[in-house]
C-alpha atoms as a PDB file:
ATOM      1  CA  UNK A   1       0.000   0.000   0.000  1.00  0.00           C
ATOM      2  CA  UNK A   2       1.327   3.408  -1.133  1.00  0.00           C
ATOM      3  CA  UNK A   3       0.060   6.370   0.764  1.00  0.00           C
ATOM      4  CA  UNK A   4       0.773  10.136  -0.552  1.00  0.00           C
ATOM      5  CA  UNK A   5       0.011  13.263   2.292  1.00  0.00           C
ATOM      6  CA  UNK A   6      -0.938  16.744   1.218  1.00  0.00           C
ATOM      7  CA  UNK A   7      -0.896  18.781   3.756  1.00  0.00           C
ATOM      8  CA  UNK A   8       2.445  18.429   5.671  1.00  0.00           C
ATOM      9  CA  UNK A   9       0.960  20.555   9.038  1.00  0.00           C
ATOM     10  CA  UNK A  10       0.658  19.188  12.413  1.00  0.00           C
ATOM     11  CA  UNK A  11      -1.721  16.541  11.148  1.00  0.00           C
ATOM     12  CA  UNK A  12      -0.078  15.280   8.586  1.00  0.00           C
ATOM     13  CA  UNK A  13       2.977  14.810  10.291  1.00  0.00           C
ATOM     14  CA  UNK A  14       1.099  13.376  13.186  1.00  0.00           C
ATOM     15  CA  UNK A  15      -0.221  10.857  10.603  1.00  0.00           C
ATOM     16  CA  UNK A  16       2.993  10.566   8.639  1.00  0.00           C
ATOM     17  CA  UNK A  17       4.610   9.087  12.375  1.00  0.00           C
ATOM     18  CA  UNK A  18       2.319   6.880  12.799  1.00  0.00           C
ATOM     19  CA  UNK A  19       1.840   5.111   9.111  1.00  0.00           C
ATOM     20  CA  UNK A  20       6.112   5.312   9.203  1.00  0.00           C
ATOM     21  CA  UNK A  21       6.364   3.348  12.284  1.00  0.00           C
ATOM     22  CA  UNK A  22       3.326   0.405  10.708  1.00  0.00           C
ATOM     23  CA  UNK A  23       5.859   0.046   8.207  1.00  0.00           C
ATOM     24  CA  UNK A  24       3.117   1.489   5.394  1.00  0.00           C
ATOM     25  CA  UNK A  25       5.244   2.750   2.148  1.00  0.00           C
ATOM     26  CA  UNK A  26       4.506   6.796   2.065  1.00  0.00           C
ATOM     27  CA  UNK A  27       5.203   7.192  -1.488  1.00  0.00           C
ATOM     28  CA  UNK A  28       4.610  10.944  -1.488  1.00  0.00           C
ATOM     29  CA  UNK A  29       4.484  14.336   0.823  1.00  0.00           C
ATOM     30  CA  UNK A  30       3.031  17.613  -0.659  1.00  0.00           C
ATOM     31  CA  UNK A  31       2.399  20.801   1.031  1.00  0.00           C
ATOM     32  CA  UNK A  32       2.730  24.211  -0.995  1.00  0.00           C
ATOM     33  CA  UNK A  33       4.026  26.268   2.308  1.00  0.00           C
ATOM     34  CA  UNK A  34       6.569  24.438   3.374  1.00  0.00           C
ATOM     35  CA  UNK A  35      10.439  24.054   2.327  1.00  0.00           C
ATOM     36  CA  UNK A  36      11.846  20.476   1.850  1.00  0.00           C
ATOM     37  CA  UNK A  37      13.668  22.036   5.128  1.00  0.00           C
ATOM     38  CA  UNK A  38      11.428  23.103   6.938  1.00  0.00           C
ATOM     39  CA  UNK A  39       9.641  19.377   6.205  1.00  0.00           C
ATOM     40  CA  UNK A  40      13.175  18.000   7.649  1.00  0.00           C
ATOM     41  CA  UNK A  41      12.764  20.291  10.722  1.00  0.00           C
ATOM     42  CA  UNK A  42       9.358  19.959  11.401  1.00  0.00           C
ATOM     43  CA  UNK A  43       9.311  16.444  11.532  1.00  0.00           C
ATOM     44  CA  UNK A  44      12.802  15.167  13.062  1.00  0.00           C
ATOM     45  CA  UNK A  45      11.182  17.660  16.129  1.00  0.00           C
ATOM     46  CA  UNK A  46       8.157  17.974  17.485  1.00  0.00           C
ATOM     47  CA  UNK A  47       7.305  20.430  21.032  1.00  0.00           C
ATOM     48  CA  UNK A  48       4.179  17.678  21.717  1.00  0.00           C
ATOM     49  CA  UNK A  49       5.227  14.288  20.274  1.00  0.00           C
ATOM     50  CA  UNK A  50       9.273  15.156  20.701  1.00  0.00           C
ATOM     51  CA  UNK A  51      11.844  13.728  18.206  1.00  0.00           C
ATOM     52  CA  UNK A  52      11.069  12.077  15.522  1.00  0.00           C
ATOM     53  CA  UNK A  53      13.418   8.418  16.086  1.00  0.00           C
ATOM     54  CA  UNK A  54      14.773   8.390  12.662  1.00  0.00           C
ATOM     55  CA  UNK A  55      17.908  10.353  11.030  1.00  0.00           C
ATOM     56  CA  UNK A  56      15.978  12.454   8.699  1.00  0.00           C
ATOM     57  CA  UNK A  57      18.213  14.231   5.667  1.00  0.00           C
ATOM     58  CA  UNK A  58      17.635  15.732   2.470  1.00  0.00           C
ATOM     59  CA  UNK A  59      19.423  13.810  -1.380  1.00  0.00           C
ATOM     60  CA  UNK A  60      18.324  15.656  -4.493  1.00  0.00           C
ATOM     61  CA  UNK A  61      15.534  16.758  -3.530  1.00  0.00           C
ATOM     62  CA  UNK A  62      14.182  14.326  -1.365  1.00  0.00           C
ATOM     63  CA  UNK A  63      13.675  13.354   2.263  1.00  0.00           C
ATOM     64  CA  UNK A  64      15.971  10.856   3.073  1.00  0.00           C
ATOM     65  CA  UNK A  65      14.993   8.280   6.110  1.00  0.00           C
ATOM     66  CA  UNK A  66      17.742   6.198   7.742  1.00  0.00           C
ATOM     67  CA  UNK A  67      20.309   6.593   4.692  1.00  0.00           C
ATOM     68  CA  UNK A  68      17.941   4.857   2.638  1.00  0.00           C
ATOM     69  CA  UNK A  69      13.981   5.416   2.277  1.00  0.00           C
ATOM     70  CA  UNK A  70      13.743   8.562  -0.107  1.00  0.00           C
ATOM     71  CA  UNK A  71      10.146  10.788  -0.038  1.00  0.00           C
ATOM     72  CA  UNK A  72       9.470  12.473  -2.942  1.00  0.00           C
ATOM     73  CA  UNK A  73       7.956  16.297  -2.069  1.00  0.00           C
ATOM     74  CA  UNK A  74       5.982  18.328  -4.167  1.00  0.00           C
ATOM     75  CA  UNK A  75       5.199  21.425  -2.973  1.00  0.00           C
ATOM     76  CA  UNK A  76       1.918  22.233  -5.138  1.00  0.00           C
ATOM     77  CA  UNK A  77      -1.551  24.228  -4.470  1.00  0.00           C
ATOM     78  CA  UNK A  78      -3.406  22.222  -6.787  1.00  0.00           C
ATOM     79  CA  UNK A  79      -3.844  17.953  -6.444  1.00  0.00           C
ATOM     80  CA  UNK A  80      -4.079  17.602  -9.381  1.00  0.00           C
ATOM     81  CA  UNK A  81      -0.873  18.561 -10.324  1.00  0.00           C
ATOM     82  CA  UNK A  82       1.106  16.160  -8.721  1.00  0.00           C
ATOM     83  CA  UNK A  83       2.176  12.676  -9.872  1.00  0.00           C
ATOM     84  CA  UNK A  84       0.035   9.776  -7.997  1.00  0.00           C
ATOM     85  CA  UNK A  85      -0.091   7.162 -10.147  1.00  0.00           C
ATOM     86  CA  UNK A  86       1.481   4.558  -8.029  1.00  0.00           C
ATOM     87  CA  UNK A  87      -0.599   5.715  -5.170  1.00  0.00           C
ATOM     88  CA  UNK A  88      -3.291   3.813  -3.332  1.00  0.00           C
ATOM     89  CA  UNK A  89      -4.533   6.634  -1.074  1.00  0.00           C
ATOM     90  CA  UNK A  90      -4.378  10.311  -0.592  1.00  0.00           C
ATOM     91  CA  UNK A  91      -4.555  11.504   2.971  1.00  0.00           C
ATOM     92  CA  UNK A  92      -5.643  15.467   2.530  1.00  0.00           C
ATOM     93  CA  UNK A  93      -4.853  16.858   6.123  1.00  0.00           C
ATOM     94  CA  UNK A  94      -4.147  20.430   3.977  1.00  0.00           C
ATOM     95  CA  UNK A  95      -7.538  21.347   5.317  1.00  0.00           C
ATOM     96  CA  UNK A  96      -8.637  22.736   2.016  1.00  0.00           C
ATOM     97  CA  UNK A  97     -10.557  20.440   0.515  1.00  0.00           C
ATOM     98  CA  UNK A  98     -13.353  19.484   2.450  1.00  0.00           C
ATOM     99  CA  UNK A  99     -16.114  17.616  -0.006  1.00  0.00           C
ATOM    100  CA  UNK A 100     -14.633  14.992  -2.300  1.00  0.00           C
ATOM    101  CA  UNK A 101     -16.095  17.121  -5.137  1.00  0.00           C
ATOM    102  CA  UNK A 102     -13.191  19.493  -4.581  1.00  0.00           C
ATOM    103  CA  UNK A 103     -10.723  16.899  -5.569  1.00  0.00           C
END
């Protein structure tokens, strides 16, 4: 099961945590305000849930898990521009899009 997050806020990287440590594949992580930096920093720490257990880096573009998982991030307003073809679900935790006639 691939899983792609839009919406990289609290939420999703509340959500992100917990699908990481079921071992579910997250194929993709978009959010439009953040920097793949700021991704990096926001999830290795956390002032409620505390560190995230996992070196966390950046390779081309990418977050990079333990030396060896890469996350491709998009940083897009609009789903519909971003590549989800090998993707079984789409967790929106953007906020955004509330009816799934706004998809």
């Amino acid at each position: 099961m691939n899983v792609a997050i839009n919406g990289f806020g609290r939420i999703g990287r509340q959500i992100f945590r917990q699908l990481f440590e079921k071992g579910v594949i997250i194929a993709s992580i978009n959010d439009h305000n953040l920097s793949i930096e700021q991704m990096r920093i926001l999830l290795s720490y956390d002032s409620i849930y505390g560190r995230f257990p996992h070196s966390i880096g950046i390779k081309e573009g990418k977050l990079l898990i333990n030396n060896k998982i890469e996350l491709n991030c998009y940083f897009e307003k609009e789903l519909s521009q971003l590549d989800l073809i090998e993707t079984d679900y789409l967790i929106d935790s953007s906020g955004k899009n509330r009816t799934k006639k706004e998809y």
